[in-house]
C-alpha atoms as a PDB file:
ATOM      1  CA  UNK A   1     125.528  79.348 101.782  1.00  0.00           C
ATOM      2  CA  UNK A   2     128.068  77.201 103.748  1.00  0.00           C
ATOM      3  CA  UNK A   3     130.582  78.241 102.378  1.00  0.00           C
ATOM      4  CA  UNK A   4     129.575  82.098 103.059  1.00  0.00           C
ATOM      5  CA  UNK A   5     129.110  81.009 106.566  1.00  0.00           C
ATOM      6  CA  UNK A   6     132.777  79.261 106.833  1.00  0.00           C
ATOM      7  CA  UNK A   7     134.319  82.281 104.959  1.00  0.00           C
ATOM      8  CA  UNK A   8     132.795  85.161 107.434  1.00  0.00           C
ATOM      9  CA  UNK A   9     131.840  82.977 110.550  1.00  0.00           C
ATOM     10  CA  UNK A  10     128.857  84.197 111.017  1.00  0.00           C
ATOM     11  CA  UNK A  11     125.810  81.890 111.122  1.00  0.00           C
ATOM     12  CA  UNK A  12     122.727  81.176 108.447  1.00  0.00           C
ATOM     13  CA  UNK A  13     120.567  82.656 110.310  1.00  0.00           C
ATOM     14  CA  UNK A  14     122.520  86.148 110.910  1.00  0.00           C
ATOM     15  CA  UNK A  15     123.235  86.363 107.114  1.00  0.00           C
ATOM     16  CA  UNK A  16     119.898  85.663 106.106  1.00  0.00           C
ATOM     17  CA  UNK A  17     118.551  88.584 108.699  1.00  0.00           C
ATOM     18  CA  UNK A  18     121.282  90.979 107.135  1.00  0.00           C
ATOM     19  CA  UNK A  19     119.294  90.054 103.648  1.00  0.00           C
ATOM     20  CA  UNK A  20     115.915  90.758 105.399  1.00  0.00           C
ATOM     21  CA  UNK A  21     117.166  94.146 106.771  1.00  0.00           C
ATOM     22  CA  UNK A  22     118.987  95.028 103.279  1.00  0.00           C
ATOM     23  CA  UNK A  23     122.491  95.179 104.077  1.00  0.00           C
ATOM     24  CA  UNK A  24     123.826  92.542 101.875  1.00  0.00           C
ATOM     25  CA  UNK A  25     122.154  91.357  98.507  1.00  0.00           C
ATOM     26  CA  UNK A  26     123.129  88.917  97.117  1.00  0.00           C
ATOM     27  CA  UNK A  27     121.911  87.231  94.039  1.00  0.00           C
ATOM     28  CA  UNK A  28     119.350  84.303  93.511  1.00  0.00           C
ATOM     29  CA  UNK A  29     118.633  81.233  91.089  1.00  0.00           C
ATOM     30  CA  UNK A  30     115.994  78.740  91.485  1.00  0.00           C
ATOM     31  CA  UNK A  31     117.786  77.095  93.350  1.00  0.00           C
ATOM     32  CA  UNK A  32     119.522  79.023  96.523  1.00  0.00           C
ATOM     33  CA  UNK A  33     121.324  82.594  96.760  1.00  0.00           C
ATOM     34  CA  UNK A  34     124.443  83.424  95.261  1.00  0.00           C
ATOM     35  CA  UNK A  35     127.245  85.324  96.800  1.00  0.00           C
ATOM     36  CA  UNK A  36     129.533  86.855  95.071  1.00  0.00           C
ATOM     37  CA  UNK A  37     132.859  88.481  96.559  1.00  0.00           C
ATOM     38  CA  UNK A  38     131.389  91.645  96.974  1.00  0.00           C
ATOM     39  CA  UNK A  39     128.629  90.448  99.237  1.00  0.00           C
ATOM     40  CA  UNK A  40     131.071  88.157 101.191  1.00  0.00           C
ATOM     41  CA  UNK A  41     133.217  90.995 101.913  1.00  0.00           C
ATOM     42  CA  UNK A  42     130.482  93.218 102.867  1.00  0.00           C
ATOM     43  CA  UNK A  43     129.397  90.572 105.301  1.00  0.00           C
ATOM     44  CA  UNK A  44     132.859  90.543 106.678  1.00  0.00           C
ATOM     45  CA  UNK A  45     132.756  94.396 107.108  1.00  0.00           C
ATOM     46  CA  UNK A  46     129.096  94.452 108.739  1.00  0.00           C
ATOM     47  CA  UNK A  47     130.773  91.582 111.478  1.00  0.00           C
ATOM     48  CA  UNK A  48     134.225  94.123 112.397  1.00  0.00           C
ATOM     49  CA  UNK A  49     131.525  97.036 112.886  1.00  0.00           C
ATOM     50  CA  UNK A  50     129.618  94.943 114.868  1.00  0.00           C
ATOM     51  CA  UNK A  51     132.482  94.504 117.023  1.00  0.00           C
ATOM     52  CA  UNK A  52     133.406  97.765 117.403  1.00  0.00           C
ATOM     53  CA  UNK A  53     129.401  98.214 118.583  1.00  0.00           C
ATOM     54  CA  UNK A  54     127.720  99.835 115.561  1.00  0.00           C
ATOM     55  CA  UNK A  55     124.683  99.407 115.912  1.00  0.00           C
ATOM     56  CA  UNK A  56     122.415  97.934 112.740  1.00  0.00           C
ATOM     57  CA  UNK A  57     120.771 101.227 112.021  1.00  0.00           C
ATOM     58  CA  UNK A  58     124.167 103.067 112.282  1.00  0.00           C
ATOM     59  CA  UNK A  59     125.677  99.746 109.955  1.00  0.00           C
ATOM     60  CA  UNK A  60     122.898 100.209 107.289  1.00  0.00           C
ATOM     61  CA  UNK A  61     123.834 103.858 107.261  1.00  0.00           C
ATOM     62  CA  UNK A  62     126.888 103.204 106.164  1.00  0.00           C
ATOM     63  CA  UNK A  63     125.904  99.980 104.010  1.00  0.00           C
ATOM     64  CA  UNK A  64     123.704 102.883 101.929  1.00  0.00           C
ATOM     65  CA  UNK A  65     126.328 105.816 102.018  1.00  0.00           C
ATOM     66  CA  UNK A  66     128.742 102.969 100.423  1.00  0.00           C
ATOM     67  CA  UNK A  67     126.409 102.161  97.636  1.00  0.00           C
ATOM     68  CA  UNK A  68     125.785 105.726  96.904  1.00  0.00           C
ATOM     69  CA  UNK A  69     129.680 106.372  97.001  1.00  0.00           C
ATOM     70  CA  UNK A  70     130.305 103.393  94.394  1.00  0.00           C
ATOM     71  CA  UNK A  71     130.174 106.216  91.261  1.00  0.00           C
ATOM     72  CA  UNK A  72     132.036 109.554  90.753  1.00  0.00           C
ATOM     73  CA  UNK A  73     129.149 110.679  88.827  1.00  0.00           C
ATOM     74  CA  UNK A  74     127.135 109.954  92.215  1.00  0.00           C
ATOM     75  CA  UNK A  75     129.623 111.902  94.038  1.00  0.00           C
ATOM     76  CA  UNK A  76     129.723 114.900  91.911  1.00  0.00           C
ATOM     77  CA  UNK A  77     126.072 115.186  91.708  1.00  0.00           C
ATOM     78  CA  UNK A  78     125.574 115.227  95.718  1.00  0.00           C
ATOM     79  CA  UNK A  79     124.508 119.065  96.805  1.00  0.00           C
ATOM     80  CA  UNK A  80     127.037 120.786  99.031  1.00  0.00           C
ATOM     81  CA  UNK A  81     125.106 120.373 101.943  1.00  0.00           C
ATOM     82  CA  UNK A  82     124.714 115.988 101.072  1.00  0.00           C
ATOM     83  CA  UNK A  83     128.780 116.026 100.607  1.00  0.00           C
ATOM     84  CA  UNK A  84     128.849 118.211 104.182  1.00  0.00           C
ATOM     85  CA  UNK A  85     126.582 115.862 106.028  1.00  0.00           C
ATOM     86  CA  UNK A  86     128.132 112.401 104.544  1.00  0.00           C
ATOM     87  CA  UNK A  87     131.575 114.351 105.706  1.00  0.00           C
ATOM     88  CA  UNK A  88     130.100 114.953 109.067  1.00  0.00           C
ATOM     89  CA  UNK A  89     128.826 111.386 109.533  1.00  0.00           C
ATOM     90  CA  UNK A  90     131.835 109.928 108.254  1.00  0.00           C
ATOM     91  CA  UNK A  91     134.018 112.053 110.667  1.00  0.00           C
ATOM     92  CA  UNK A  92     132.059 111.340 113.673  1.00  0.00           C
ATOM     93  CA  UNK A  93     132.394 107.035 112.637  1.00  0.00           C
ATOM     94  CA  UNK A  94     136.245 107.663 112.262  1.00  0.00           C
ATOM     95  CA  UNK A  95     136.482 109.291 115.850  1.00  0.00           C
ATOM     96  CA  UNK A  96     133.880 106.514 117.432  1.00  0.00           C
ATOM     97  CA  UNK A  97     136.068 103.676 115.593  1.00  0.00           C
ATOM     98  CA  UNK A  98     139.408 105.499 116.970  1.00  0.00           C
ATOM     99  CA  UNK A  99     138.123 106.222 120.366  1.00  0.00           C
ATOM    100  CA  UNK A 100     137.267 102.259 120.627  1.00  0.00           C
ATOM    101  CA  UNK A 101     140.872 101.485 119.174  1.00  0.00           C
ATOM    102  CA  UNK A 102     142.114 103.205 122.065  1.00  0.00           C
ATOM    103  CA  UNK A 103     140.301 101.194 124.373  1.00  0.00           C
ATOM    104  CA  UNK A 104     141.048  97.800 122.657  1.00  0.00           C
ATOM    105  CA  UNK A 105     145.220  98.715 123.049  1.00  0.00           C
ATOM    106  CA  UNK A 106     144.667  99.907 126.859  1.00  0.00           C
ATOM    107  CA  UNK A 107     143.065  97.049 127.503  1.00  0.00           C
ATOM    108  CA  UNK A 108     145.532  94.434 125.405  1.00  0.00           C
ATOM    109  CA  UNK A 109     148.286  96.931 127.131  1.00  0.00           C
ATOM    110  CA  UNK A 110     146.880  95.445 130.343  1.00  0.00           C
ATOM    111  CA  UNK A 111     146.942  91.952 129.255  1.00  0.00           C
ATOM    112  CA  UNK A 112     150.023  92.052 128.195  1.00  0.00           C
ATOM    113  CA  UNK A 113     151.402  93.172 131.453  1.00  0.00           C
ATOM    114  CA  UNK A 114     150.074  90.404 133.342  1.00  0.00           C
ATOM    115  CA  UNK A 115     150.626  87.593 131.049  1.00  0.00           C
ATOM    116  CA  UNK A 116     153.857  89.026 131.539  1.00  0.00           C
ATOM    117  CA  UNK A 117     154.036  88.821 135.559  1.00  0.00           C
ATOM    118  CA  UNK A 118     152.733  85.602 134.763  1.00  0.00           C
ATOM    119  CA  UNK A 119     155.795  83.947 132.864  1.00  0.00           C
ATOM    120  CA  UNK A 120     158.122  85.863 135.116  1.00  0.00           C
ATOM    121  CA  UNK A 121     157.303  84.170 138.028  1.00  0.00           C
ATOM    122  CA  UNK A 122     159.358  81.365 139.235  1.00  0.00           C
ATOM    123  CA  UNK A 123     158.857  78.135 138.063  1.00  0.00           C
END
């Protein structure tokens, strides 16, 4: 596990509650859990949506829309109405994600500026 710790920087304890709420899987022995690349990079996803402030419910949606999503068979056996509401979901996460985009550029805009003012004073 230390190295799943070093390679998404999150800490034992987080990774072990994403296993407790289901979000990330990841294989076991007799002797400890196994991560594979997959589950590493899922782990890396879940900690940039936390970021953007997805909440864990809104997170495991998305963990469980992704698994379902894995197959084209999957896909093509959704109803119309499953395909609309996945679409609907998946629409509203792109216009949350872009809305806080915007506000992550305004505000490095702003930085920018004054780190700016900052090296253009006089020395």
């Amino acid at each position: 596990m230390n190295d799943v710790v070093i390679r998404t920087g999150l800490s034992k304890d987080t990774i072990r509650y994403y296993e407790k709420l289901g979000l990330v899987s990841p294989s076991r022995d007799e002797y400890a859990r196994r991560y594979n690349e997959k589950d590493i990079e899922r782990l890396s996803h879940i900690q940039k949506l936390k970021h953007l402030d997805y909440s864990l419910k809104e997170i495991q949606q998305l963990v469980e829309l992704d698994e379902r999503l894995e197959t084209i068979e999957a896909i093509e056996t959704m109803s119309v109405q499953d395909r609309q509401n996945i679409e609907k979901l998946l629409a509203d996460k792109i216009k949350h994600t872009q809305h806080k985009i915007g506000h992550l550029n305004a505000s490095l805009g702003q930085l920018l500026l004054m780190h700016q003012k900052i090296k253009d004073l006089p020395k």
